[in-house]
PDB file of N, CA and C in Angstrom:
ATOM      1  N   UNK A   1     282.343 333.310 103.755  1.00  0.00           N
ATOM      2  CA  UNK A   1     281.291 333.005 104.699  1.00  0.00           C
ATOM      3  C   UNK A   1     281.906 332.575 106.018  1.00  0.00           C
ATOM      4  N   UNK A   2     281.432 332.926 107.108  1.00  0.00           N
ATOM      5  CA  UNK A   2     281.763 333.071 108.378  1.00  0.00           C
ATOM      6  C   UNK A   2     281.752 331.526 108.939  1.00  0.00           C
ATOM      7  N   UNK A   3     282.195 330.696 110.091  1.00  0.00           N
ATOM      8  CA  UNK A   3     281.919 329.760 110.699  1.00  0.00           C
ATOM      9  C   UNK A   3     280.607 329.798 111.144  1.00  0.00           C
ATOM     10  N   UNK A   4     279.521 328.955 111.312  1.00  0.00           N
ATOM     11  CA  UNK A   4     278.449 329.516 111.488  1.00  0.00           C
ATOM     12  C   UNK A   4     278.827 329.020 113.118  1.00  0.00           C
ATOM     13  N   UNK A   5     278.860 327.853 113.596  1.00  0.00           N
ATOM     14  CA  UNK A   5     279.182 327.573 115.041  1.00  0.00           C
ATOM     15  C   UNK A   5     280.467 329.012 115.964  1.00  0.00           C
ATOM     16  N   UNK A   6     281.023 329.667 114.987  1.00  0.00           N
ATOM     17  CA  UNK A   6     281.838 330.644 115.750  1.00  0.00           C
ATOM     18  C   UNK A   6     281.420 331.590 116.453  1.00  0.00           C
ATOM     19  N   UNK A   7     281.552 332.195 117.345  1.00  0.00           N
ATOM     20  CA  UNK A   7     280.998 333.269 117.755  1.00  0.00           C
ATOM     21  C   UNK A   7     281.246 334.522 117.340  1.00  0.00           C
ATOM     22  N   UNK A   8     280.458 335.731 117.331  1.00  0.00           N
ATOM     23  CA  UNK A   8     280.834 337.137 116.913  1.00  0.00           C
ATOM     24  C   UNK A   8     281.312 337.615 117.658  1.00  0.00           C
ATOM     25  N   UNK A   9     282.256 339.166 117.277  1.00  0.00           N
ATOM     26  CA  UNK A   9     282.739 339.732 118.346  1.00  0.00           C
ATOM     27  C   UNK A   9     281.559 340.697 118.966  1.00  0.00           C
ATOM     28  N   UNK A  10     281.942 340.397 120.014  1.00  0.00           N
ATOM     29  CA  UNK A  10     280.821 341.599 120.992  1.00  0.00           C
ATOM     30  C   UNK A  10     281.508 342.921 120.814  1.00  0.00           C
ATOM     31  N   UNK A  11     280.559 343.796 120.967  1.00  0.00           N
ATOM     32  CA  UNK A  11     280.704 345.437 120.988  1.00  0.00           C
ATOM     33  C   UNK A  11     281.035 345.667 122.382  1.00  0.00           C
ATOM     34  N   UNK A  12     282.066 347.166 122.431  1.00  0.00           N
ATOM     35  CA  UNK A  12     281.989 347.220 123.356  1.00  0.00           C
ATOM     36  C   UNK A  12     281.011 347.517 124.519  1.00  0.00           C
ATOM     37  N   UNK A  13     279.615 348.070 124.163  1.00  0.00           N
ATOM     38  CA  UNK A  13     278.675 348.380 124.667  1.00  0.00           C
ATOM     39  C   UNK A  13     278.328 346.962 124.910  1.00  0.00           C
ATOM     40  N   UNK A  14     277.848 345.942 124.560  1.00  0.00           N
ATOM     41  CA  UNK A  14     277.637 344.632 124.946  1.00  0.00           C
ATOM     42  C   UNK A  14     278.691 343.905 126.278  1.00  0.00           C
ATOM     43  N   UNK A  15     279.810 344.440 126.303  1.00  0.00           N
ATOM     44  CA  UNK A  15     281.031 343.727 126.976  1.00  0.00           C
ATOM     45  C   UNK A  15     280.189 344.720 128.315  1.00  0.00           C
ATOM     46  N   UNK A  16     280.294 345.697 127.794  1.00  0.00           N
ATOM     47  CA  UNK A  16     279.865 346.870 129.236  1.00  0.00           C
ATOM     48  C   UNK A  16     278.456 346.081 130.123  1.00  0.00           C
ATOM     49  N   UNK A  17     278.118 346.184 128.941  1.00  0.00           N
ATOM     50  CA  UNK A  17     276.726 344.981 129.795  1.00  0.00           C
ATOM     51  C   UNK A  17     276.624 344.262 130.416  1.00  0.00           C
ATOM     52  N   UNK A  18     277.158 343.073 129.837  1.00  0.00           N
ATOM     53  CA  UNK A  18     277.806 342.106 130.466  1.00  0.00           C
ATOM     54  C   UNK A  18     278.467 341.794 131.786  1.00  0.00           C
ATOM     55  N   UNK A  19     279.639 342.925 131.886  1.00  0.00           N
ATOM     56  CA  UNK A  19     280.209 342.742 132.767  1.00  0.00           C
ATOM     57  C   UNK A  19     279.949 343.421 133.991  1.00  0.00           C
ATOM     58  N   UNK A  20     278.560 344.633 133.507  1.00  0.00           N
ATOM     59  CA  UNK A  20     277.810 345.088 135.167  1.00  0.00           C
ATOM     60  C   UNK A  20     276.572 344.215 135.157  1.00  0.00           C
ATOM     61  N   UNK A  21     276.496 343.047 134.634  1.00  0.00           N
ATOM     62  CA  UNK A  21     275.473 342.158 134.983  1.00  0.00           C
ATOM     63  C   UNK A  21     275.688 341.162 135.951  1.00  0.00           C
ATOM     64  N   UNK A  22     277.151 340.912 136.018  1.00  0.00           N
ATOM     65  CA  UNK A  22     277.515 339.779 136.262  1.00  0.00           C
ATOM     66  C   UNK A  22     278.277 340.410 137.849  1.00  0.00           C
ATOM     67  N   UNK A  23     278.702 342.099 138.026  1.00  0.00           N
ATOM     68  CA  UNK A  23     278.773 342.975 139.184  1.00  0.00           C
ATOM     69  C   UNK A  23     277.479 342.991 139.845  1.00  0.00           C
ATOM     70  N   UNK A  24     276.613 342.692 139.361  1.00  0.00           N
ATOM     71  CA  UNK A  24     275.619 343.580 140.086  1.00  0.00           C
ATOM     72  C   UNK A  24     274.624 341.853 140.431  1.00  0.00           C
ATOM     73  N   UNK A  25     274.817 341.224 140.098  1.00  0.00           N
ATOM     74  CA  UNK A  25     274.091 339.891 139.887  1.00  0.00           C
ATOM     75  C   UNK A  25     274.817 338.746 141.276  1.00  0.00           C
ATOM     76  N   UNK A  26     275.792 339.060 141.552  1.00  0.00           N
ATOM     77  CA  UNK A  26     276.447 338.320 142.533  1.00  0.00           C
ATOM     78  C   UNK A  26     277.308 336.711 142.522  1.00  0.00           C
ATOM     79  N   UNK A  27     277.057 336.645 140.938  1.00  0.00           N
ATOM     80  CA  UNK A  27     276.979 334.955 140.443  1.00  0.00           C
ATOM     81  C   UNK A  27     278.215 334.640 139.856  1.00  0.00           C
ATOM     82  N   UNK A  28     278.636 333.415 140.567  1.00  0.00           N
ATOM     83  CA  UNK A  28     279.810 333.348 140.566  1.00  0.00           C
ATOM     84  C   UNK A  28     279.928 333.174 138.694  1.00  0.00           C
ATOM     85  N   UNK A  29     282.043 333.049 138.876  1.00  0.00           N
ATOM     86  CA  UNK A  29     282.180 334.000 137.225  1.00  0.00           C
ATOM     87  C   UNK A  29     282.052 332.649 136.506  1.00  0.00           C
ATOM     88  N   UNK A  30     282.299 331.356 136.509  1.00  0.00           N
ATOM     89  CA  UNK A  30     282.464 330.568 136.517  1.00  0.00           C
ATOM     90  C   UNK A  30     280.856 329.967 135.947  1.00  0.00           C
ATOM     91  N   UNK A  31     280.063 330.354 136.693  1.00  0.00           N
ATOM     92  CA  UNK A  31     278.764 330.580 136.201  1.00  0.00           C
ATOM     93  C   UNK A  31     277.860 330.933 135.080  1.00  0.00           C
ATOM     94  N   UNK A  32     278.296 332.159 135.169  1.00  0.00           N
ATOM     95  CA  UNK A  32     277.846 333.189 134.760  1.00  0.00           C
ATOM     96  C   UNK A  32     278.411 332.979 133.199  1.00  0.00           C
ATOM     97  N   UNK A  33     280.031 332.757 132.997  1.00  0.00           N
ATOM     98  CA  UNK A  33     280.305 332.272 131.724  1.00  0.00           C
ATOM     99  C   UNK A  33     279.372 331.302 131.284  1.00  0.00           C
ATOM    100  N   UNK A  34     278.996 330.478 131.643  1.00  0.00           N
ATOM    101  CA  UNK A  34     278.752 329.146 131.457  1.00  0.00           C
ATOM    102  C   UNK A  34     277.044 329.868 130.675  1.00  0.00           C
ATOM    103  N   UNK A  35     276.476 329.922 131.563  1.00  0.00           N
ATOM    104  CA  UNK A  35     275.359 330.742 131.295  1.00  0.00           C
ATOM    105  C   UNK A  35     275.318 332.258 130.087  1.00  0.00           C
ATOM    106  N   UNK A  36     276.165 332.636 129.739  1.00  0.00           N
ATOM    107  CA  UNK A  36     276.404 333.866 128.478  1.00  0.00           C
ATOM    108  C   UNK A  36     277.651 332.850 127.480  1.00  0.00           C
ATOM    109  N   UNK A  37     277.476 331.625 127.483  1.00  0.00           N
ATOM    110  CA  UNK A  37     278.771 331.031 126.282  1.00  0.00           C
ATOM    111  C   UNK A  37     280.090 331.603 126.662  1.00  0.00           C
ATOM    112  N   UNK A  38     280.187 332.511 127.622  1.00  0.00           N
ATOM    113  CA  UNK A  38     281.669 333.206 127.448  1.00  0.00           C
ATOM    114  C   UNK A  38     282.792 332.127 127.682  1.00  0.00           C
ATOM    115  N   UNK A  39     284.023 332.140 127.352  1.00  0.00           N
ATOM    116  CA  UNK A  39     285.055 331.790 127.915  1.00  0.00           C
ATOM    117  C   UNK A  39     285.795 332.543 128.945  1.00  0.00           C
ATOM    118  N   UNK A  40     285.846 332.179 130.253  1.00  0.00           N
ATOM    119  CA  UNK A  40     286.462 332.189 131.482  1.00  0.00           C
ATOM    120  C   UNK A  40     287.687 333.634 131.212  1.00  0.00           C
ATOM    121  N   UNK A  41     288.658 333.030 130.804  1.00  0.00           N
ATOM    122  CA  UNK A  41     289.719 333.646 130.239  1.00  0.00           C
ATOM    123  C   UNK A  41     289.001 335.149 129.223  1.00  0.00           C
ATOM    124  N   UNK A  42     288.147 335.028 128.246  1.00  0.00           N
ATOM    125  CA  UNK A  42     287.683 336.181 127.851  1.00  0.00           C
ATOM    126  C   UNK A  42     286.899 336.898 129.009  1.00  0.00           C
ATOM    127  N   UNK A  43     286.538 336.526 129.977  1.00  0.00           N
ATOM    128  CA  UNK A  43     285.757 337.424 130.725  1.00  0.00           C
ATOM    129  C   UNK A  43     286.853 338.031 131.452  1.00  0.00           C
ATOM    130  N   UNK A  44     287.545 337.789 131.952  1.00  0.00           N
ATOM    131  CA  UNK A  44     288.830 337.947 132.726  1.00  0.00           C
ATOM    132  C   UNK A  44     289.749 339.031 131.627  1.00  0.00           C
ATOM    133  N   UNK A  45     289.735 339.125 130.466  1.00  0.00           N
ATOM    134  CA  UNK A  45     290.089 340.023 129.505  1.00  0.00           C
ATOM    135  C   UNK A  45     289.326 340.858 129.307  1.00  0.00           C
ATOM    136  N   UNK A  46     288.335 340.862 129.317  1.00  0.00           N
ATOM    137  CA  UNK A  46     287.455 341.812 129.477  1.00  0.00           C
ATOM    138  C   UNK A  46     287.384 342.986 130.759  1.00  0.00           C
ATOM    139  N   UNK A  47     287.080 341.898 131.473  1.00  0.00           N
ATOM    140  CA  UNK A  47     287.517 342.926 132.628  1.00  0.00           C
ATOM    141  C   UNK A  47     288.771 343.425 132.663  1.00  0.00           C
ATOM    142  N   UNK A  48     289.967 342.901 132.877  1.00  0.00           N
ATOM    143  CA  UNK A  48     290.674 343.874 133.176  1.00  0.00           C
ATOM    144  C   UNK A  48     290.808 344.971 131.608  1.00  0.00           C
ATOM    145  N   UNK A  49     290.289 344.621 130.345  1.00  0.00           N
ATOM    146  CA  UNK A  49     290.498 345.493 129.193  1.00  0.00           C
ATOM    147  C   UNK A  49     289.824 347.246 129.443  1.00  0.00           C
ATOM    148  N   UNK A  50     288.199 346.638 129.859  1.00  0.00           N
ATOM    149  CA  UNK A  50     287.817 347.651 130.241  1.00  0.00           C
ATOM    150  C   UNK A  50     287.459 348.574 131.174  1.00  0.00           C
ATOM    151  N   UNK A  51     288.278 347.800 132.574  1.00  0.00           N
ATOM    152  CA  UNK A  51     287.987 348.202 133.693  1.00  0.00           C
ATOM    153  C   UNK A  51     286.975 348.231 134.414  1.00  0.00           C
ATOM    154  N   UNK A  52     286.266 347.087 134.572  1.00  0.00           N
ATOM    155  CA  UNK A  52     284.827 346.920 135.284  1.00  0.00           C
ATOM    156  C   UNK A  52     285.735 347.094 136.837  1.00  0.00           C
ATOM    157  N   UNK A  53     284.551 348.027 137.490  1.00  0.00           N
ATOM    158  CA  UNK A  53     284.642 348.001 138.403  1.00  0.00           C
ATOM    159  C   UNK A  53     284.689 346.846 139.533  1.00  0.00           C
ATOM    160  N   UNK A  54     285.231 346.169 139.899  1.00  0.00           N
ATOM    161  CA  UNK A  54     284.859 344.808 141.284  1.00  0.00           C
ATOM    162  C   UNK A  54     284.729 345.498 142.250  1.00  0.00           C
ATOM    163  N   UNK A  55     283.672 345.449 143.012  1.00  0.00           N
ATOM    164  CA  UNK A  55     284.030 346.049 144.064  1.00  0.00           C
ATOM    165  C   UNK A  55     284.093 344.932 145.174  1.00  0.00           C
ATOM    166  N   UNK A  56     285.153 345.300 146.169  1.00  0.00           N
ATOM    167  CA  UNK A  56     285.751 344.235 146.795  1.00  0.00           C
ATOM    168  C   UNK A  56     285.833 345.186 148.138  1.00  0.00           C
ATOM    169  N   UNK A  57     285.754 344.712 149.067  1.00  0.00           N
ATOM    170  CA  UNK A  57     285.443 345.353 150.375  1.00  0.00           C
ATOM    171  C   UNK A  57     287.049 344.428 151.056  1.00  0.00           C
ATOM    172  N   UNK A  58     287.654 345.812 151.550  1.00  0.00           N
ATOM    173  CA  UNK A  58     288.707 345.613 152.658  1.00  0.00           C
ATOM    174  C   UNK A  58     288.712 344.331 153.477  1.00  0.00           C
ATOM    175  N   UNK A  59     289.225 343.014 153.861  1.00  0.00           N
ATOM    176  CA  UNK A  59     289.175 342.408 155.373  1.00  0.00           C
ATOM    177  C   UNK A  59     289.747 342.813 155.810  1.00  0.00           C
ATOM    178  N   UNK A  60     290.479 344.205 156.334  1.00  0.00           N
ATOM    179  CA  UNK A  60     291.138 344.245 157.786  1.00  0.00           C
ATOM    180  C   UNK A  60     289.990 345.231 158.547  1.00  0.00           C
ATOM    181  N   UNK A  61     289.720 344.660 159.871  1.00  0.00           N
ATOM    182  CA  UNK A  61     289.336 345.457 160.513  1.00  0.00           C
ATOM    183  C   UNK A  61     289.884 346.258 161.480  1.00  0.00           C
ATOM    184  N   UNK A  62     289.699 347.242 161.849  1.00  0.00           N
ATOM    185  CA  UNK A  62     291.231 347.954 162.843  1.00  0.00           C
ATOM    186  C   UNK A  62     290.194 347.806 164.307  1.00  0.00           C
ATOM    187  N   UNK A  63     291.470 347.157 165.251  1.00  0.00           N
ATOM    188  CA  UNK A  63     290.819 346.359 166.643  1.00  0.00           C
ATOM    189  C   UNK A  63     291.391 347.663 167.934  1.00  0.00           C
ATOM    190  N   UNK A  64     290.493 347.785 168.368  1.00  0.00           N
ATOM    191  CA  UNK A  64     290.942 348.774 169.349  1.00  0.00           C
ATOM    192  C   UNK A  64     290.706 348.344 170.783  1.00  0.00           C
ATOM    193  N   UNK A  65     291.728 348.514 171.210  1.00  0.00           N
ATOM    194  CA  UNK A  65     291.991 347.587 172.737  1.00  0.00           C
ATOM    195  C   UNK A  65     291.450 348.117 173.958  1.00  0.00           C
ATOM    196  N   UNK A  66     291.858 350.017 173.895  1.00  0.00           N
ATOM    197  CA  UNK A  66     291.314 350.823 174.226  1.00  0.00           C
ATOM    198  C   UNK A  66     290.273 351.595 174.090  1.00  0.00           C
ATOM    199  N   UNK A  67     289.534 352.653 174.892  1.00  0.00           N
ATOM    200  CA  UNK A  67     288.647 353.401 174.641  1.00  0.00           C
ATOM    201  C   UNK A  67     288.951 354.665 175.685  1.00  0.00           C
ATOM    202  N   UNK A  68     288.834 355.686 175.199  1.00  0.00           N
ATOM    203  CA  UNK A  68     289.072 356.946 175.568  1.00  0.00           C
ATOM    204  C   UNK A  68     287.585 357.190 175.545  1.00  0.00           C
ATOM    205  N   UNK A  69     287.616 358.705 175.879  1.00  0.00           N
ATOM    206  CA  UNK A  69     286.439 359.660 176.061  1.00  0.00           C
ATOM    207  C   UNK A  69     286.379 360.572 174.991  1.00  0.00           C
ATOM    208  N   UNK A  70     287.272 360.738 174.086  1.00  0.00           N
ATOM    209  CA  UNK A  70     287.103 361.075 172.944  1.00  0.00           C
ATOM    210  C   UNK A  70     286.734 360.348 171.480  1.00  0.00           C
ATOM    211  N   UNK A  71     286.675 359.184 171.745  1.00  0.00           N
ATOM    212  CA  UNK A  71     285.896 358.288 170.876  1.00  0.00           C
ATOM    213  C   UNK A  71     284.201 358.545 170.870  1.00  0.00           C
ATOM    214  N   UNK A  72     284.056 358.231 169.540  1.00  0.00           N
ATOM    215  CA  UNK A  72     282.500 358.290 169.030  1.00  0.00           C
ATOM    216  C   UNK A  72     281.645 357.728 169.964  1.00  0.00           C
ATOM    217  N   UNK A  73     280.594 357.237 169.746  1.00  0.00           N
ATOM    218  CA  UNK A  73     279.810 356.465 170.176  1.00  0.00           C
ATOM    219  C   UNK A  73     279.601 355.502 169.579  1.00  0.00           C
ATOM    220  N   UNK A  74     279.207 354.011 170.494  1.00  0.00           N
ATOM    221  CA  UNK A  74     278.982 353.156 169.474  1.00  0.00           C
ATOM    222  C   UNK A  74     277.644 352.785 168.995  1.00  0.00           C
ATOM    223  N   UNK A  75     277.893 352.642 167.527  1.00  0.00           N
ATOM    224  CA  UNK A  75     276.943 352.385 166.907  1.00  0.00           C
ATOM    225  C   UNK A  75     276.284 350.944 167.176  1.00  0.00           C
ATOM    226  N   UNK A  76     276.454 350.033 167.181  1.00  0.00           N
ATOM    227  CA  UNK A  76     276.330 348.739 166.940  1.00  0.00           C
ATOM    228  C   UNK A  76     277.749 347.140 167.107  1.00  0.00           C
ATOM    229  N   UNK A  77     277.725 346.680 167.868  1.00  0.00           N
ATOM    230  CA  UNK A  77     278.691 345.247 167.740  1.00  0.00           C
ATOM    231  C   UNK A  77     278.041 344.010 166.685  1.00  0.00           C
ATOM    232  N   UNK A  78     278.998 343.135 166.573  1.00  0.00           N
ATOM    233  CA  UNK A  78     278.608 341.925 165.847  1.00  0.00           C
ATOM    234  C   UNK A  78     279.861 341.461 166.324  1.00  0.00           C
ATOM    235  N   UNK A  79     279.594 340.277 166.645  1.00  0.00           N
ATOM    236  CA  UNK A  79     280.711 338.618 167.462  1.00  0.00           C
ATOM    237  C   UNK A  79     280.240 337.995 166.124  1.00  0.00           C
ATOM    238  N   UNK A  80     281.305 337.561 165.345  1.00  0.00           N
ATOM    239  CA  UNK A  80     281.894 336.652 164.209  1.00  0.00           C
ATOM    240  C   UNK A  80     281.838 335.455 164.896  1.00  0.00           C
ATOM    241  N   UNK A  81     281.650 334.439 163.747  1.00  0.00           N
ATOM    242  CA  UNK A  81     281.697 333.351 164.018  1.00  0.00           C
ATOM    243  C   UNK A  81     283.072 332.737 165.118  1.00  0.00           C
ATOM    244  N   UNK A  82     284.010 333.851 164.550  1.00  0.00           N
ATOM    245  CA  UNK A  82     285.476 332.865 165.197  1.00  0.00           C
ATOM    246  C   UNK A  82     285.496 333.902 166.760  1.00  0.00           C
ATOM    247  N   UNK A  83     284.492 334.245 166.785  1.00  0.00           N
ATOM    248  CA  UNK A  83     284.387 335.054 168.477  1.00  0.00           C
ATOM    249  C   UNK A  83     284.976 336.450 167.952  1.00  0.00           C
ATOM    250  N   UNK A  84     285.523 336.608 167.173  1.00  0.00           N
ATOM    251  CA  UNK A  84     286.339 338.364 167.420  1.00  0.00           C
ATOM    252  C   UNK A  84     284.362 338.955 167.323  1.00  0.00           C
ATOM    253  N   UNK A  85     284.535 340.185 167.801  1.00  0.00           N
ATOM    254  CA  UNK A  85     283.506 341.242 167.896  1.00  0.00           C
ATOM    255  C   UNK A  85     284.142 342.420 167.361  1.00  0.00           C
ATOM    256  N   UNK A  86     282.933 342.872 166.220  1.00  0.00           N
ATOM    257  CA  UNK A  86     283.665 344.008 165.470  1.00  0.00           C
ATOM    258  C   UNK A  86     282.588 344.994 165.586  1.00  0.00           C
ATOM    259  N   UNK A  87     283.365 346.544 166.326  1.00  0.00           N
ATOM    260  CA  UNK A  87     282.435 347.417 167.038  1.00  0.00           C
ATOM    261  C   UNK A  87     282.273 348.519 165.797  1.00  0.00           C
ATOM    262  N   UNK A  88     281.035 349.273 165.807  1.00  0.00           N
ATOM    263  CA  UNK A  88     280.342 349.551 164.844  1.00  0.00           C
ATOM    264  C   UNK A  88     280.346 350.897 165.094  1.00  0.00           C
ATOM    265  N   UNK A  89     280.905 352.424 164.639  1.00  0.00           N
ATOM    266  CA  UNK A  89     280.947 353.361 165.013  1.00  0.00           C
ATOM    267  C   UNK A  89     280.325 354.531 164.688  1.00  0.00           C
ATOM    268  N   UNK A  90     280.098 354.033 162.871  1.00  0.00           N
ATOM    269  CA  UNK A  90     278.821 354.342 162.314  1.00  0.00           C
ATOM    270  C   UNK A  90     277.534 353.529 161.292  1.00  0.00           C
ATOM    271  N   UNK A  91     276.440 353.971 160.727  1.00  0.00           N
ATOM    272  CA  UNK A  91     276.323 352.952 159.468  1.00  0.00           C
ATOM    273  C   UNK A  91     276.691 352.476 158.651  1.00  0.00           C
ATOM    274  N   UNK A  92     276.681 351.369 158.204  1.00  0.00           N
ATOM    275  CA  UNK A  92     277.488 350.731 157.016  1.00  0.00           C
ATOM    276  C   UNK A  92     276.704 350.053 156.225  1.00  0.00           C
ATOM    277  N   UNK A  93     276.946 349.722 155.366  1.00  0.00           N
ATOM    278  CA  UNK A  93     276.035 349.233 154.120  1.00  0.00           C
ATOM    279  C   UNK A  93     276.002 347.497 154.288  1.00  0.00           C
ATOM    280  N   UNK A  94     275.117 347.232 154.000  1.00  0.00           N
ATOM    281  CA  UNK A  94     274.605 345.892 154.453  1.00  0.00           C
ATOM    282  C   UNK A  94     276.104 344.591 153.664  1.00  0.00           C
ATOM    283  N   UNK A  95     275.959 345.053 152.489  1.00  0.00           N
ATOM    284  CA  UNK A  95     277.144 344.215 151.813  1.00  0.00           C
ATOM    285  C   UNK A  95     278.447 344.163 152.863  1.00  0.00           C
ATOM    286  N   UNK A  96     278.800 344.683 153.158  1.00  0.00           N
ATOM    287  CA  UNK A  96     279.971 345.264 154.172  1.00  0.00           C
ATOM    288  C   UNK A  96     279.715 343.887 154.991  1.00  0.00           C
ATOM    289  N   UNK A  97     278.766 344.257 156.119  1.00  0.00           N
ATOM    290  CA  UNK A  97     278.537 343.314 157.282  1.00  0.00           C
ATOM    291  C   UNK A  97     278.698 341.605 156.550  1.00  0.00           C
ATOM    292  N   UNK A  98     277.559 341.782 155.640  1.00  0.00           N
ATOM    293  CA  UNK A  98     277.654 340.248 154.602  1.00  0.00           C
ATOM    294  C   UNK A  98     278.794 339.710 154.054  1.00  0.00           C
ATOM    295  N   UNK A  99     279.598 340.905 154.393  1.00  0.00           N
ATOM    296  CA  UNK A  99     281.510 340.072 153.516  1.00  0.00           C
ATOM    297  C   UNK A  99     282.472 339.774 154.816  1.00  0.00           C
ATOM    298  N   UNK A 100     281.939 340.224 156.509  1.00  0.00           N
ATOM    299  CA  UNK A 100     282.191 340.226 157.089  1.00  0.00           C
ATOM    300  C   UNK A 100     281.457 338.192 157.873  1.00  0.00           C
ATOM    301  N   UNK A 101     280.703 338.023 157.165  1.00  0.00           N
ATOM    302  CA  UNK A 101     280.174 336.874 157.754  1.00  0.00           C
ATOM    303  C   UNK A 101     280.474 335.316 156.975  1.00  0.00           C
ATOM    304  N   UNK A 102     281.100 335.742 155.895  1.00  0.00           N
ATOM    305  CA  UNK A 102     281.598 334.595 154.956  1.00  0.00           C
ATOM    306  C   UNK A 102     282.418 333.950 155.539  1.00  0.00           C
TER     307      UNK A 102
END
């Protein structure tokens, strides 16, 4: 007979779950364990076991000093809190700008 306080192993279809809930949910991991019983360290095995996607957006922005006549048009600016202004050349997806304002 099993520990009854132990936990079972999750399937991998359950882990899959899990871990685009917690992608797609925004909540920190720390959280989110806390809230699904997980242990920290198993989520962190998890992910990297099965390769959940993170998606993590670049910080470098490339700063251009110049402007030619063969450049695009601009789309849109935004001035950051720390004053840099980052020029906008086409659309971008809202998350983008939002990882840009943290």
């Amino acid at each position: 007979m099993k520990h009854p306080s132990k936990n079972q192993r999750r399937s991998e279809k359950e882990i899959w779950a899990l871990l685009s809930i917690q992608e797609k949910s925004g909540v920190r991991v720390i959280a989110f364990c806390k809230t699904y019983k997980i242990h920290k360290a198993t989520y962190y095995n998890w992910r990297n076991k099965y390769g959940a996607q993170i998606k993590t957006i670049d910080k470098f922005v490339p700063v251009h000093f110049g402007r030619s006549e063969s450049e695009p048009t601009l789309f849109g600016e935004i001035e950051l809190a720390s004053k840099a202004i980052v020029c906008l050349y086409q659309q971008v997806d809202a998350t983008w700008i939002k990882s840009l304002l943290q």
